[in-house]
C-alpha atoms as a PDB file:
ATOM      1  CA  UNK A   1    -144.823 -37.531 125.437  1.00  0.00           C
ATOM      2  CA  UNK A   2    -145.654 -39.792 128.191  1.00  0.00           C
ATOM      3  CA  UNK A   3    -142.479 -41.244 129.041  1.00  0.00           C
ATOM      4  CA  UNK A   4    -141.619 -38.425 130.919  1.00  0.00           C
ATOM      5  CA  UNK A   5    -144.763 -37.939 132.878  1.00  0.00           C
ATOM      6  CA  UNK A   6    -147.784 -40.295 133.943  1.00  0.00           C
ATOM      7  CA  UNK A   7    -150.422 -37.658 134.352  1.00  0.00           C
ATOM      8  CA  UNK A   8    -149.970 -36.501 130.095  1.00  0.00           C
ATOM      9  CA  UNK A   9    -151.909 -39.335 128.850  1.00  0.00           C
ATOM     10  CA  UNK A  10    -154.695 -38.609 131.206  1.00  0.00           C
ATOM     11  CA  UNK A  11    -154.265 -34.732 130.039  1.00  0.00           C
ATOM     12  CA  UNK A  12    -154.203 -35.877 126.474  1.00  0.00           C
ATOM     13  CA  UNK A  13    -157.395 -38.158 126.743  1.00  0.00           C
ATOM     14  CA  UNK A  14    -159.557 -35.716 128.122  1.00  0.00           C
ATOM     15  CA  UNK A  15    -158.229 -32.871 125.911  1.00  0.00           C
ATOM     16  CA  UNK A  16    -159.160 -35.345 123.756  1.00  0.00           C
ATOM     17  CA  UNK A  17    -162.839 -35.847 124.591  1.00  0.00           C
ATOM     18  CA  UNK A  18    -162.518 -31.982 125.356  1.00  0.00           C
ATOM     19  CA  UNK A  19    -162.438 -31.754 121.248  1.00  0.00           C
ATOM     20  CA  UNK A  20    -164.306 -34.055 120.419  1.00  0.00           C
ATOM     21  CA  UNK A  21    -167.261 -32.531 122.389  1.00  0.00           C
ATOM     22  CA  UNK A  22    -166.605 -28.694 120.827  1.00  0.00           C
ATOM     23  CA  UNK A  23    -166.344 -30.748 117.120  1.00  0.00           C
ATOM     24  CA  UNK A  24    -170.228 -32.472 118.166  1.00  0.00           C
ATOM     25  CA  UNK A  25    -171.716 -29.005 119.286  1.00  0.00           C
ATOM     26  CA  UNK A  26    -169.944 -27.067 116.130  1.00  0.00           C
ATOM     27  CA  UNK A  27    -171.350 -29.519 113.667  1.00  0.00           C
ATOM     28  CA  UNK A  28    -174.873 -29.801 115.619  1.00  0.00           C
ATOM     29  CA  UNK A  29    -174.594 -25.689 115.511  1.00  0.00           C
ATOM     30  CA  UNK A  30    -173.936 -25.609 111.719  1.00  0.00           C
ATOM     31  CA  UNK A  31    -176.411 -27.743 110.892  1.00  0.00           C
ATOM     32  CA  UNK A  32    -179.372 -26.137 112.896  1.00  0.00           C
ATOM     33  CA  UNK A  33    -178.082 -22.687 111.104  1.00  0.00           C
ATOM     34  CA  UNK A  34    -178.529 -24.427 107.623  1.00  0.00           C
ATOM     35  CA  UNK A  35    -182.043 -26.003 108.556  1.00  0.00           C
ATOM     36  CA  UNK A  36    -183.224 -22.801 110.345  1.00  0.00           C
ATOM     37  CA  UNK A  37    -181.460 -20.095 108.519  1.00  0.00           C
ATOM     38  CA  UNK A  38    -184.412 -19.083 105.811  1.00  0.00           C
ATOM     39  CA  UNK A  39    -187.206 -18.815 109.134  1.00  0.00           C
ATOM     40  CA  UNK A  40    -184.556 -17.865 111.788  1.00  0.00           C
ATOM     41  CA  UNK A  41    -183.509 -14.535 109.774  1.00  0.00           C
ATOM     42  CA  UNK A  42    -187.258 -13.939 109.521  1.00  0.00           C
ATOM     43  CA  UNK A  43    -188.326 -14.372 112.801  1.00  0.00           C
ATOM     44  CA  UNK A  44    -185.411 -12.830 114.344  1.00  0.00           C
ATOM     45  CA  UNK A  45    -184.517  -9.284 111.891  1.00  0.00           C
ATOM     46  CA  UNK A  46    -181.391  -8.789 114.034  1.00  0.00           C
ATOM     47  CA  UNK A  47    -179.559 -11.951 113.382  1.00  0.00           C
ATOM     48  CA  UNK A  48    -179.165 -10.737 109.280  1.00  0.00           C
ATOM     49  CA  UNK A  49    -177.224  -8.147 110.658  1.00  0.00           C
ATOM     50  CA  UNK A  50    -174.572 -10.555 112.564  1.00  0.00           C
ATOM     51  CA  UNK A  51    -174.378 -13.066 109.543  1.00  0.00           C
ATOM     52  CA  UNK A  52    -172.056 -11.230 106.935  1.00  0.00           C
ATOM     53  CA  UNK A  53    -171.804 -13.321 103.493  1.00  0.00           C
ATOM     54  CA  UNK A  54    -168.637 -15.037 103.089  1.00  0.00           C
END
């Protein structure tokens, strides 16, 4: 992809880091929701109403 054009592996590293950044903050995110979910839902009555079981 390269080959053609110097500036795509610069594009591609930072979409790169770009991912691996949003992968980081989903996993941190999912893993606060699991450890806070029981005292989040009862400290905050309106979040039940987002969360819809799967």
């Amino acid at each position: 992809m390269d080959v053609d054009g110097g500036v795509s592996g610069e594009v591609m590293w930072f979409l790169a880091m770009l991912l691996a950044v949003f992968a980081v903050a989903a996993i941190v995110i999912v893993v606060a929701q699991r450890r806070t979910r029981r005292t989040a839902v009862a400290a905050m009555p309106g979040r039940a109403a987002d969360e819809r079981p799967r």
